[in-house]
N, C-alpha and C. Protein backbone atom coordinates (compact mmCIF):
# COMPACT_ATOMS: atom_id res chain seq x y z
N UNK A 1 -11.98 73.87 1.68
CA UNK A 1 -12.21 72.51 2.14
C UNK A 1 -13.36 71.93 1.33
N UNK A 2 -13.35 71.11 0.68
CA UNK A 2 -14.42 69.96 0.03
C UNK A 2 -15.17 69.77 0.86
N UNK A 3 -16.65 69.82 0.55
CA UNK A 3 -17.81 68.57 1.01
C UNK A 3 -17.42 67.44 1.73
N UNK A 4 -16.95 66.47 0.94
CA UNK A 4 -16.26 65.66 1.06
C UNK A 4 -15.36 65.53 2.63
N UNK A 5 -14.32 66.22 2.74
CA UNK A 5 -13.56 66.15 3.89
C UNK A 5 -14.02 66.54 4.64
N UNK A 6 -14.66 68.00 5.06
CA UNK A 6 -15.78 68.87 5.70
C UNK A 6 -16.36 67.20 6.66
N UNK A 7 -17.16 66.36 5.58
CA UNK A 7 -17.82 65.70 6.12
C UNK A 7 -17.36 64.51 7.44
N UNK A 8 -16.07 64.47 6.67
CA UNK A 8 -15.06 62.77 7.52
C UNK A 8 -14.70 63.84 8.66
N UNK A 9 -14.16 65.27 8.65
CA UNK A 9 -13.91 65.94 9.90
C UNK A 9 -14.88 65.94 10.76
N UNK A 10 -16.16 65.86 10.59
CA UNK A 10 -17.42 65.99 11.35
C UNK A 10 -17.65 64.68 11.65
N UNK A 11 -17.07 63.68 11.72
CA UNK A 11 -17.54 62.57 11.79
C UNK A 11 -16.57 61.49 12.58
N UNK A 12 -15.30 62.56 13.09
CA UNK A 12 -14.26 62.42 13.46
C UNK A 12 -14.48 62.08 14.67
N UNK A 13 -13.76 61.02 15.23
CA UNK A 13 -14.12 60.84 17.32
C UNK A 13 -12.72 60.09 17.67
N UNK A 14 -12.06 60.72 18.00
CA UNK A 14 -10.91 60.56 18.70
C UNK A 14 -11.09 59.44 19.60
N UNK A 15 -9.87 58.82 19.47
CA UNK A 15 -10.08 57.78 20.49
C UNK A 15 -10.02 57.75 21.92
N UNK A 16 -10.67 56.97 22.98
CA UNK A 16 -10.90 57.55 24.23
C UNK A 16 -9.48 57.58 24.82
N UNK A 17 -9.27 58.70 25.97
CA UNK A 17 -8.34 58.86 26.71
C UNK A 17 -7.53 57.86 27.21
N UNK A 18 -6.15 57.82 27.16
CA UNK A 18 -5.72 56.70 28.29
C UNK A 18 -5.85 55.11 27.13
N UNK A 19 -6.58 54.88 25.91
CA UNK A 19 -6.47 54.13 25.20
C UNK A 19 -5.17 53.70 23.78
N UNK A 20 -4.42 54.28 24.12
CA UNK A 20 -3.37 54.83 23.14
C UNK A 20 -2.38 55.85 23.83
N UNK A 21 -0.92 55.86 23.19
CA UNK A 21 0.50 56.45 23.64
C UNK A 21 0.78 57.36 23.45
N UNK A 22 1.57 58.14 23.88
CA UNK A 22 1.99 59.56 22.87
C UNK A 22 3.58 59.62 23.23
N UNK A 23 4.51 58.76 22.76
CA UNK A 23 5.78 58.87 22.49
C UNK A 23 6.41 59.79 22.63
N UNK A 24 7.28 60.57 23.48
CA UNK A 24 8.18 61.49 22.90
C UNK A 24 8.67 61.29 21.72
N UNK A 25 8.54 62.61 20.97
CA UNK A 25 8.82 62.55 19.55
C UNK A 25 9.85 63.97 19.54
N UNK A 26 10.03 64.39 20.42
CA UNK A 26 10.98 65.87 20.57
C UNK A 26 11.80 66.32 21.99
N UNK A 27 12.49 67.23 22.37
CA UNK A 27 12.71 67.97 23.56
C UNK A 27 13.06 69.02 23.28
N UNK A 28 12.14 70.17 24.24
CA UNK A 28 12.41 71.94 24.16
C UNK A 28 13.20 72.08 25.05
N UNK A 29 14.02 73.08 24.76
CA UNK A 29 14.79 73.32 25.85
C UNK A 29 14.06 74.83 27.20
N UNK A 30 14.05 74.62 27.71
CA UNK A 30 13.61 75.90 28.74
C UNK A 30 14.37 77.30 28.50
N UNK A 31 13.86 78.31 28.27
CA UNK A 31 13.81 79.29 27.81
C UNK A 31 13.16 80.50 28.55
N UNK A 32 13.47 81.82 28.14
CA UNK A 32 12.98 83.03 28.70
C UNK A 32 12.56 83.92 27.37
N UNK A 33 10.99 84.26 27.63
CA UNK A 33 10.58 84.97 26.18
C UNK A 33 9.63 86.42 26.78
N UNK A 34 9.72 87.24 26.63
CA UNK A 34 8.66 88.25 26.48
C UNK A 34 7.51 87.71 26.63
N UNK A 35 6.68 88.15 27.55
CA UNK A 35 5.18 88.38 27.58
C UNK A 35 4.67 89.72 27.08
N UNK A 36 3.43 89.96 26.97
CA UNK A 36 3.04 91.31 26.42
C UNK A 36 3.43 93.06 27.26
N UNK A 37 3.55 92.25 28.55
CA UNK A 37 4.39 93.60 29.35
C UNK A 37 5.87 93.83 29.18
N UNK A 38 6.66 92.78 28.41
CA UNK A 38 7.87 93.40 28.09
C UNK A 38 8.59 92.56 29.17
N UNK A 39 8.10 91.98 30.41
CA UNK A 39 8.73 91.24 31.27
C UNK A 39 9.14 89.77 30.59
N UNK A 40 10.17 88.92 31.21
CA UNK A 40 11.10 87.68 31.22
C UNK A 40 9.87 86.81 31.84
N UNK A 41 9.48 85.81 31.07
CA UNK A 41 8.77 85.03 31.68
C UNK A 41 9.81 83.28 31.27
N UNK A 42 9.56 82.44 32.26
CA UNK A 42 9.82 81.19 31.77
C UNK A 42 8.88 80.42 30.42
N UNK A 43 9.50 79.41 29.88
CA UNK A 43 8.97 79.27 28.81
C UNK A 43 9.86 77.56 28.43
N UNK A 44 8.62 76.67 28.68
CA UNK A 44 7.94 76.45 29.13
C UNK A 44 7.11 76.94 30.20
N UNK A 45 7.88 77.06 31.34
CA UNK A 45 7.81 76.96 32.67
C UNK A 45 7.02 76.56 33.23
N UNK A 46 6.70 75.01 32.78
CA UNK A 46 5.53 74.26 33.58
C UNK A 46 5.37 73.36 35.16
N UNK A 47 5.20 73.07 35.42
CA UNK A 47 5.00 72.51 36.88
C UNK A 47 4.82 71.49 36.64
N UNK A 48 5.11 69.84 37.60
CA UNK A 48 5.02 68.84 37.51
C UNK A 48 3.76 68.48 37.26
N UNK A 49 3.50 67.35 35.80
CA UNK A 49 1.82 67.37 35.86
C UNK A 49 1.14 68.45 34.91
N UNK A 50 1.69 69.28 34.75
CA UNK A 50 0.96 70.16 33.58
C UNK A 50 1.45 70.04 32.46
N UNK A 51 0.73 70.34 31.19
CA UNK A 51 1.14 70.29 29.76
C UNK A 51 1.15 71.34 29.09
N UNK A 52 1.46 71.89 28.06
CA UNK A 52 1.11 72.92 27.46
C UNK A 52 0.92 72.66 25.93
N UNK A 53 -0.32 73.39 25.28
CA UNK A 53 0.06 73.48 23.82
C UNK A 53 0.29 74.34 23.63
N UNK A 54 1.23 74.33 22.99
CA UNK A 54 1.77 75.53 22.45
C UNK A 54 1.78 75.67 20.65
N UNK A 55 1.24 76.79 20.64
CA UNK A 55 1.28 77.27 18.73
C UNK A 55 2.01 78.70 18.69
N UNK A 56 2.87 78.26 17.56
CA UNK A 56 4.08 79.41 17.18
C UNK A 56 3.29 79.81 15.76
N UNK A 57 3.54 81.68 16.03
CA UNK A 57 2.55 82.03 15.17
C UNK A 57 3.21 83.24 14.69
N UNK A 58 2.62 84.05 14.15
CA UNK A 58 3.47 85.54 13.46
C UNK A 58 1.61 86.49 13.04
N UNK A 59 1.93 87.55 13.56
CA UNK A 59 0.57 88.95 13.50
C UNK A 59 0.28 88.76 12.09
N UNK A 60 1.11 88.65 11.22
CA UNK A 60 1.58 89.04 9.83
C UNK A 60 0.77 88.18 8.99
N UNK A 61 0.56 87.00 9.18
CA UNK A 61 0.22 85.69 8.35
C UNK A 61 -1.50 86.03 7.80
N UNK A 62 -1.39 85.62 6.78
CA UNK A 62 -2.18 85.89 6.27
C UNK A 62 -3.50 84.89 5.40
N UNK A 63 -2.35 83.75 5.79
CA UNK A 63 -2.98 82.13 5.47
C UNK A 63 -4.37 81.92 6.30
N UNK A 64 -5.37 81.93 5.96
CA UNK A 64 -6.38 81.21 6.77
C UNK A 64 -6.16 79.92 7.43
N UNK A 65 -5.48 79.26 6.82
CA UNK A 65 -5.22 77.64 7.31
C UNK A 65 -3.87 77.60 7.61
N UNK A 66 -3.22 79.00 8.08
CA UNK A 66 -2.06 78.69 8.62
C UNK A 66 -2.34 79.63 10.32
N UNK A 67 -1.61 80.51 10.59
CA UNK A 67 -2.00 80.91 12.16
C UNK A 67 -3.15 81.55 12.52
N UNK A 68 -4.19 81.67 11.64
CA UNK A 68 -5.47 82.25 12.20
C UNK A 68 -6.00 80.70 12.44
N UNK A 69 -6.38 79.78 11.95
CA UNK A 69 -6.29 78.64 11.88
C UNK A 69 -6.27 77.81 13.85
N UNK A 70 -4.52 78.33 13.66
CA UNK A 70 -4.16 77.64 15.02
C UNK A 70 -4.57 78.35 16.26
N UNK A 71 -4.67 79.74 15.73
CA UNK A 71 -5.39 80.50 17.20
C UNK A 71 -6.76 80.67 17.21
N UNK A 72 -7.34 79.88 15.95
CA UNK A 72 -8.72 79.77 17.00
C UNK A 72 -8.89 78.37 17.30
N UNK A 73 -7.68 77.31 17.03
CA UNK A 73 -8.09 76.35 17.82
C UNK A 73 -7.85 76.70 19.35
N UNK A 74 -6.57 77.37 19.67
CA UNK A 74 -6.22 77.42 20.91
C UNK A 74 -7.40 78.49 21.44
N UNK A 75 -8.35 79.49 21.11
CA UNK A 75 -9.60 79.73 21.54
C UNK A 75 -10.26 79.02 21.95
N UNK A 76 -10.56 77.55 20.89
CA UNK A 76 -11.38 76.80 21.33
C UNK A 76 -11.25 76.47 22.32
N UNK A 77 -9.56 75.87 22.37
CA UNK A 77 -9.36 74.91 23.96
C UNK A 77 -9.38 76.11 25.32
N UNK A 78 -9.27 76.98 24.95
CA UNK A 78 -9.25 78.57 26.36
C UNK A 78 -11.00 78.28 26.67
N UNK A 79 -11.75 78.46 25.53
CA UNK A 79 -13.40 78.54 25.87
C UNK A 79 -13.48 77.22 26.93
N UNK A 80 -12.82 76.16 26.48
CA UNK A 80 -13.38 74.63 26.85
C UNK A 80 -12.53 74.32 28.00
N UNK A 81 -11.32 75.24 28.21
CA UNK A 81 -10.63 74.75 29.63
C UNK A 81 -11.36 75.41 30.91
N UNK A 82 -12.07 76.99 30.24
CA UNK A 82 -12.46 77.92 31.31
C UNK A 82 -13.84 77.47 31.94
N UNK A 83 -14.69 76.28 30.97
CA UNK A 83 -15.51 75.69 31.60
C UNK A 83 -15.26 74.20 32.28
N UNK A 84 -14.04 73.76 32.48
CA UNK A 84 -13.23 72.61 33.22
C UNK A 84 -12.18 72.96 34.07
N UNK A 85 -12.70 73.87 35.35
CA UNK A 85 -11.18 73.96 36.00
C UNK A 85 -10.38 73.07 36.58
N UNK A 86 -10.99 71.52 36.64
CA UNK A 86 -9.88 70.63 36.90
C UNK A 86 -9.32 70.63 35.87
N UNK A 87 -9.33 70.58 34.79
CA UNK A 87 -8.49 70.47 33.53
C UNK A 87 -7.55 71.86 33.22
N UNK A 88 -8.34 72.60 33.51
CA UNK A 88 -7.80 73.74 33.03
C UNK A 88 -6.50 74.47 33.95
N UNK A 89 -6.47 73.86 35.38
CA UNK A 89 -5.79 74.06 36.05
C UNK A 89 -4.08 73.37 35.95
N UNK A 90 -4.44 72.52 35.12
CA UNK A 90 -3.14 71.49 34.61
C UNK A 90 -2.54 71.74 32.79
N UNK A 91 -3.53 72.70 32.70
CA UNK A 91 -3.39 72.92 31.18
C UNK A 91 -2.91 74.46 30.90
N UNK A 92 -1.51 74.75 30.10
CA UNK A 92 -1.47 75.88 29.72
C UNK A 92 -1.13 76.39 27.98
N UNK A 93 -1.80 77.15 27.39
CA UNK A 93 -1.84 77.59 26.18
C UNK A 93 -1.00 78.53 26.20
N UNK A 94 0.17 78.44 24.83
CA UNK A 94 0.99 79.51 25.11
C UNK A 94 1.20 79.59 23.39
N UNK A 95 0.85 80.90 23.07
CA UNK A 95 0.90 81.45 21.50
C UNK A 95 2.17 82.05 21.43
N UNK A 96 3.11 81.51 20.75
CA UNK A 96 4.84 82.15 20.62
C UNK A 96 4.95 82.57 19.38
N UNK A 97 4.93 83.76 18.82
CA UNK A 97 5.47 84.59 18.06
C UNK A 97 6.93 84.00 17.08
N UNK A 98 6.95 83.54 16.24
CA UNK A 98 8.59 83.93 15.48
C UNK A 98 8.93 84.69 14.51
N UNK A 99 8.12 86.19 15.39
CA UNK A 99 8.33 87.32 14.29
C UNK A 99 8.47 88.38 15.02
N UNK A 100 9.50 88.20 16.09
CA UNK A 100 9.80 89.15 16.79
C UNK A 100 9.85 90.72 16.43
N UNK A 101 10.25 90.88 15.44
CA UNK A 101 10.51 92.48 14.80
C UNK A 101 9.06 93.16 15.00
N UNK A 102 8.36 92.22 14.23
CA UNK A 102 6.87 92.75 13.92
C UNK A 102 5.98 92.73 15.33
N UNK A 103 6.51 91.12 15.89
CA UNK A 103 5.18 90.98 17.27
C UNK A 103 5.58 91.36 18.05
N UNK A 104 5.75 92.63 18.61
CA UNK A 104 6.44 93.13 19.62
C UNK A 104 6.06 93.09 20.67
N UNK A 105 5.81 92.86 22.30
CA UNK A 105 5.42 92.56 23.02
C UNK A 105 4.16 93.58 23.20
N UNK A 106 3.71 94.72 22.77
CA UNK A 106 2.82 95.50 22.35
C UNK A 106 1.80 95.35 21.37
N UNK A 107 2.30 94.30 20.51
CA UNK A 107 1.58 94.05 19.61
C UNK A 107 0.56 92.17 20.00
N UNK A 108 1.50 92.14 21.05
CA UNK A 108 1.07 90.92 21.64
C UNK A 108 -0.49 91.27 22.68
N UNK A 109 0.12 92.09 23.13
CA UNK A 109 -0.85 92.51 24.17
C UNK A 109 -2.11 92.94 23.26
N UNK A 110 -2.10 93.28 22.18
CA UNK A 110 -3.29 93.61 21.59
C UNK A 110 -3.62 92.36 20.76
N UNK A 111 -3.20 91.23 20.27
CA UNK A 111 -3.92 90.34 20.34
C UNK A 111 -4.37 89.32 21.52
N UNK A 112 -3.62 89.63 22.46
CA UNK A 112 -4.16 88.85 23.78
C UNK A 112 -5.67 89.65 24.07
N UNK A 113 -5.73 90.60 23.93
CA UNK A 113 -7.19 91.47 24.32
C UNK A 113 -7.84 91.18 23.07
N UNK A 114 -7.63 90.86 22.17
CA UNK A 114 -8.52 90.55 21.13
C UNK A 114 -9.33 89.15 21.05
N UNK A 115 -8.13 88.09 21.88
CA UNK A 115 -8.28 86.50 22.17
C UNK A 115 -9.49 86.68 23.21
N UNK A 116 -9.17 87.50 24.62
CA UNK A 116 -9.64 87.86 25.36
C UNK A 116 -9.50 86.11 26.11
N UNK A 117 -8.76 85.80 26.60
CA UNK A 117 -8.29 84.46 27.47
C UNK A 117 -9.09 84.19 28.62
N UNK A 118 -9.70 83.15 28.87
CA UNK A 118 -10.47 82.61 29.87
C UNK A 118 -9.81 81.66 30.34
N UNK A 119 -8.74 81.47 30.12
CA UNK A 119 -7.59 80.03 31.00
C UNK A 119 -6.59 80.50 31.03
N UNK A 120 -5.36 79.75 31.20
CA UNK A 120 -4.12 80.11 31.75
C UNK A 120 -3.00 80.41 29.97
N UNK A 121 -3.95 81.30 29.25
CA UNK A 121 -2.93 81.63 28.16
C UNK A 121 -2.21 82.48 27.96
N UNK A 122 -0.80 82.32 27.54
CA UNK A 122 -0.09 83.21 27.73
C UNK A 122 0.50 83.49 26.33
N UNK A 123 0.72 84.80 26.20
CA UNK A 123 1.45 85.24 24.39
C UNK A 123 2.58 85.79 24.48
N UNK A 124 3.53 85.05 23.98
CA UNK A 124 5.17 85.48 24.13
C UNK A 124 5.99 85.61 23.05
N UNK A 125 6.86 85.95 22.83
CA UNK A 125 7.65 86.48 21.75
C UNK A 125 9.62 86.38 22.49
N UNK A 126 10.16 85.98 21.40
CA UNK A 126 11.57 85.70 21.99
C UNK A 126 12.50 86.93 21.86
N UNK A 127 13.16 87.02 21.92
CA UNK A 127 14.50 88.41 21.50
C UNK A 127 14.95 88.13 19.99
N UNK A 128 15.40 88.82 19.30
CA UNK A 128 15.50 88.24 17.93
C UNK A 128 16.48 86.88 17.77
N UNK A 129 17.88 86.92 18.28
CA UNK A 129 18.91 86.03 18.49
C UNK A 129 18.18 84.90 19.12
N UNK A 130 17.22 84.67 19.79
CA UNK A 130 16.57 83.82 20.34
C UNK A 130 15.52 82.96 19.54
N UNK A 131 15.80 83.28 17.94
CA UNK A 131 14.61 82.38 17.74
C UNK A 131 14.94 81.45 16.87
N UNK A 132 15.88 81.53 16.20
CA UNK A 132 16.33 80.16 15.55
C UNK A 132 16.55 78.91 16.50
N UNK A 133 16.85 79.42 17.71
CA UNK A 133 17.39 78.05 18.45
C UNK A 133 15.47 77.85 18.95
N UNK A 134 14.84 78.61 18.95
CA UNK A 134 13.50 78.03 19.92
C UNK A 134 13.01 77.30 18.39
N UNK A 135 12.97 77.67 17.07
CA UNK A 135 12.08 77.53 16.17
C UNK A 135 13.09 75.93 16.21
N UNK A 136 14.30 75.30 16.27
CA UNK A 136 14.88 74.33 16.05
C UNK A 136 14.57 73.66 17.31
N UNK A 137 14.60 73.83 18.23
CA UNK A 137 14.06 72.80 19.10
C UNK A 137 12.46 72.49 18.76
N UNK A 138 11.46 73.52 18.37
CA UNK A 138 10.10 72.69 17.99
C UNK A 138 10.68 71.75 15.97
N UNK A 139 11.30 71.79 15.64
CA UNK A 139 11.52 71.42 14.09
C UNK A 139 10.77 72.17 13.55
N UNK A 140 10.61 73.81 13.69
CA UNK A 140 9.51 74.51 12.76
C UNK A 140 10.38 75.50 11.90
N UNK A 141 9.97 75.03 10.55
CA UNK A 141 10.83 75.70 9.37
C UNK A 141 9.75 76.73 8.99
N UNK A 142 10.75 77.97 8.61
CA UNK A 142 9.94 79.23 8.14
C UNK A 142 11.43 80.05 7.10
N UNK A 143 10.31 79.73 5.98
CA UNK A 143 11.25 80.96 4.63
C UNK A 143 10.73 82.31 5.46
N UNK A 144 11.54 82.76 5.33
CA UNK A 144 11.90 84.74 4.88
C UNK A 144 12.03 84.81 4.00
N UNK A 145 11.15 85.77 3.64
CA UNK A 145 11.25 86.52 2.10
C UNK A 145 11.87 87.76 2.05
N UNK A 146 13.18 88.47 1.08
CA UNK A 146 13.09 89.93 1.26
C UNK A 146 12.03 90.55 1.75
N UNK A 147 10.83 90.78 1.46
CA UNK A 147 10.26 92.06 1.94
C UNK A 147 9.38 91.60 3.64
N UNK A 148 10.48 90.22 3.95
CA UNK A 148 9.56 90.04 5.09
C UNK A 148 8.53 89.45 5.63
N UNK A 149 7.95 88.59 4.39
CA UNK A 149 6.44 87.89 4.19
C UNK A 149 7.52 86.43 4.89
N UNK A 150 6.19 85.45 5.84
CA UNK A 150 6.81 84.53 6.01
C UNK A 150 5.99 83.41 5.29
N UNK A 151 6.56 82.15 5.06
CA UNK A 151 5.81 81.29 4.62
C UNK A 151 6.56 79.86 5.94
N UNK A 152 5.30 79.17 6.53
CA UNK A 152 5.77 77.91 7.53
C UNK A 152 4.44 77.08 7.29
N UNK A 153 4.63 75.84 7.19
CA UNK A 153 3.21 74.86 7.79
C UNK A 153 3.08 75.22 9.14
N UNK A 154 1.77 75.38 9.56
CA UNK A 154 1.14 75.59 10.71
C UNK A 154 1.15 74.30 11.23
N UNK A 155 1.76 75.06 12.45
CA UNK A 155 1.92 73.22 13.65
C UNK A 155 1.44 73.89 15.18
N UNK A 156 0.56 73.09 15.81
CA UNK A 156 0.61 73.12 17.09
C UNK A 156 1.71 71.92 17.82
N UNK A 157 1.57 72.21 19.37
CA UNK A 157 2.75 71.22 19.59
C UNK A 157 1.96 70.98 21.16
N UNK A 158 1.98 69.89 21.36
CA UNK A 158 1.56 69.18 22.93
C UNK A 158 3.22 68.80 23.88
N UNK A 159 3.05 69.42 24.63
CA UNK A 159 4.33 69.43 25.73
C UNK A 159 3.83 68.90 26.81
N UNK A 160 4.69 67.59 27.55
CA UNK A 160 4.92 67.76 28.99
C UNK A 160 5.14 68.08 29.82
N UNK A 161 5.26 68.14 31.19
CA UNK A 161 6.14 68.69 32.03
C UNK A 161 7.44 68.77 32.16
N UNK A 162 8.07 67.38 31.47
CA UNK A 162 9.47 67.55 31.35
C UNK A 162 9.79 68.33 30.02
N UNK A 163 9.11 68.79 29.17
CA UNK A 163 9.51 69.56 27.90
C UNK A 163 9.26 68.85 26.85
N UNK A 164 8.84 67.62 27.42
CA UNK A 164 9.11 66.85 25.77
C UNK A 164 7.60 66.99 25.02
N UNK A 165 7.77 67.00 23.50
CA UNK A 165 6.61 67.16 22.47
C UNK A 165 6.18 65.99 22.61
N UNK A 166 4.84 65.74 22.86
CA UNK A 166 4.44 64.43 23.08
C UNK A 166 2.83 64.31 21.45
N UNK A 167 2.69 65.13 21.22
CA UNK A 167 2.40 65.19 19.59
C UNK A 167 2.71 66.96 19.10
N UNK A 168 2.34 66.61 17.51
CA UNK A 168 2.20 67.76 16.65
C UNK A 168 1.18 67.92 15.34
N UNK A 169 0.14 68.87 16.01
CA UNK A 169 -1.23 69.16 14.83
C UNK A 169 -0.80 69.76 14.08
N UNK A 170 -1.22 69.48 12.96
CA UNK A 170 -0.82 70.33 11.80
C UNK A 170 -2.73 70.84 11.29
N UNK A 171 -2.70 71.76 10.44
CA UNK A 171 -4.43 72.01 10.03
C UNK A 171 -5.09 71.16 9.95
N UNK A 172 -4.81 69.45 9.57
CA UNK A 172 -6.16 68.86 8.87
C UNK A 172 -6.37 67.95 10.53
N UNK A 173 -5.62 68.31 11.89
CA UNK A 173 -5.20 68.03 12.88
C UNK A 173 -6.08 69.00 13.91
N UNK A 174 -6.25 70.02 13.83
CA UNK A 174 -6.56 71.05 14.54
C UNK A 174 -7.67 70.60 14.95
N UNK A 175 -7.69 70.09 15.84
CA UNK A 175 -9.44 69.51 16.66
C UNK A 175 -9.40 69.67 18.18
N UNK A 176 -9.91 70.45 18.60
CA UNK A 176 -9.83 70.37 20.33
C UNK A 176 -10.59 68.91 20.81
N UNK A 177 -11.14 68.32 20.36
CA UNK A 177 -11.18 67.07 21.06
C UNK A 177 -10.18 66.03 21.08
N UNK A 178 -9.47 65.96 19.82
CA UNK A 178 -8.23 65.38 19.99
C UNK A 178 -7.35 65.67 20.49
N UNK A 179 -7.10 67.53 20.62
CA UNK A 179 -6.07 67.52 21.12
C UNK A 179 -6.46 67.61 23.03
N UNK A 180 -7.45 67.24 23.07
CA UNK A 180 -8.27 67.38 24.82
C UNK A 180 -7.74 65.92 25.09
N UNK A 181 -8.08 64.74 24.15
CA UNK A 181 -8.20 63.62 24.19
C UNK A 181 -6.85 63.22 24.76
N UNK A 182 -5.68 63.68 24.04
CA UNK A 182 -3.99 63.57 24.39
C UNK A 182 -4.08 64.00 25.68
N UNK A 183 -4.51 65.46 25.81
CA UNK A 183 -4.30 66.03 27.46
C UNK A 183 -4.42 65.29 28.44
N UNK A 184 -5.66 64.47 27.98
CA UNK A 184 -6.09 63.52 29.08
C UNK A 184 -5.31 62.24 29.58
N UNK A 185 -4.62 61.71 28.21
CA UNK A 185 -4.09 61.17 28.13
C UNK A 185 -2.91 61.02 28.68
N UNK A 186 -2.28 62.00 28.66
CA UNK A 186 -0.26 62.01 29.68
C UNK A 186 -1.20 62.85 30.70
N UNK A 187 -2.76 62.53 31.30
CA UNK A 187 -2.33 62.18 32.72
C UNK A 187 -2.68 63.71 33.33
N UNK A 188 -3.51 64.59 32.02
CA UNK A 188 -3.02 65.95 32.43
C UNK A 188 -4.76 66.53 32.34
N UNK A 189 -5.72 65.53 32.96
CA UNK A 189 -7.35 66.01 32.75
C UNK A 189 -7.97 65.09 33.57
N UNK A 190 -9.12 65.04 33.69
CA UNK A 190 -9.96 63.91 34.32
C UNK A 190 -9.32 62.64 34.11
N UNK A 191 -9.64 62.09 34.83
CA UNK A 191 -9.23 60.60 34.85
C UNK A 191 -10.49 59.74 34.38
C-alpha cells in the first residue's frame, strides 16, 4: 500500500447511518453447511432483523490482501460487536470456506480457536457438490489450478434477513466502520 492511499484510508469517515440506501444488489439462497463439529447448521439462518457478513475464504490462501485480509476484518467487527451487545445481538459473522477438500470441518475448528470469537461467529464449510451453487449465488469466481492453488478477489458480503446482499467489500473496502455504518443502516444497530 502507498503513503499516499495509507493516508486517504485514514482519513476515511463513512457516512452517518440511516443517511444513504443499500439496494438489493443479490439473493442467497438458504442452505445447510458444516460447522466445525461436523454438524448441519442453517446458512444463512438468520432471524427477522438480523444481518450477517459473511466472508468466503479458503485455509490455503496465501494473498495478504486476499482472505487473511477479510478475516481480520471480520475480527475486527467480533472485537467491536463483543463490546456492543445491542448490536451484536442482531449481528452475525459467518467465515464460509470454498475449499472444502482442504477446510475440513476440523480444520475449521482450528481456525475458529485461533480467531478465538467474542460474538456470534460462526465457520462453515459446504459438502463438495455444494459449492458451486453457494459460490454462484454470492457471484464469487475462483480459478482452480491443477495442483490446487486457488486464485479469487476477496469479497465480503452484507446480508439481510431475507437473504438479500445488501453490499459487497472488496480489500480497498474492508473497513469495520463502514461496514458497522451499513449494519446500522438496514436497521440492524443502534438507532
Amino acid at each position: 500500500m502507498t503513503a499516499a492511499l495509507a493516508l486517504l484510508l485514514a482519513l476515511f469517515q463513512p457516512p452517518a447511518p440511516g443517511t444513504y440506501e443499500l439496494p438489493a444488489v443479490g439473493q442467497v439462497q438458504e442452505r445447510s453447511l458444516f460447522d466445525p463439529g461436523g454438524a448441519r447448521v442453517p446458512f444463512p439462518g438468520l432471524a427477522p432483523g438480523q444481518v450477517a457478513v459473511v466472508a468466503l475464504v479458503y485455509g490455503s490462501c496465501h494473498d495478504a490482501g486476499g482472505c487473511p485480509a477479510s478475516l481480520a476484518l471480520l475480527r475486527e467487527l467480533d472485537r467491536r460487536l463483543a463490546k456492543d451487545p445491542v448490536r451484536a445481538a442482531r449481528v452475525r459473522l459467518d467465515c464460509v470456506s470454498f475449499d472444502p477438500e482442504r477446510d475440513t470441518p476440523e480444520q475449521l475448528a482450528h481456525l475458529r480457536e485461533l480467531m478465538a470469537p467474542q460474538s456470534d461467529w460462526r465457520f462453515l464449510t459446504p459438502a463438495r457438490a455444494e459449492l458451486a451453487p453457494l459460490l454462484k449465488d454470492f457471484g464469487q469466481d475462483v480459478v482452480t489450478f491443477a495442483d490446487g492453488a486457488k486464485r479469487h478477489v476477496a469479497k465480503v458480503y452484507l446480508l439481510d434477513s431475507q437473504r438479500r446482499v445488501r453490499n459487497v467489500y472488496a480489500p480497498g473496502t474492508f473497513d469495520a466502520d463502514l461496514v458497522l455504518a451499513d449494519v446500522d443502516t438496514l436497521g440492524a444497530g443502534r438507532k
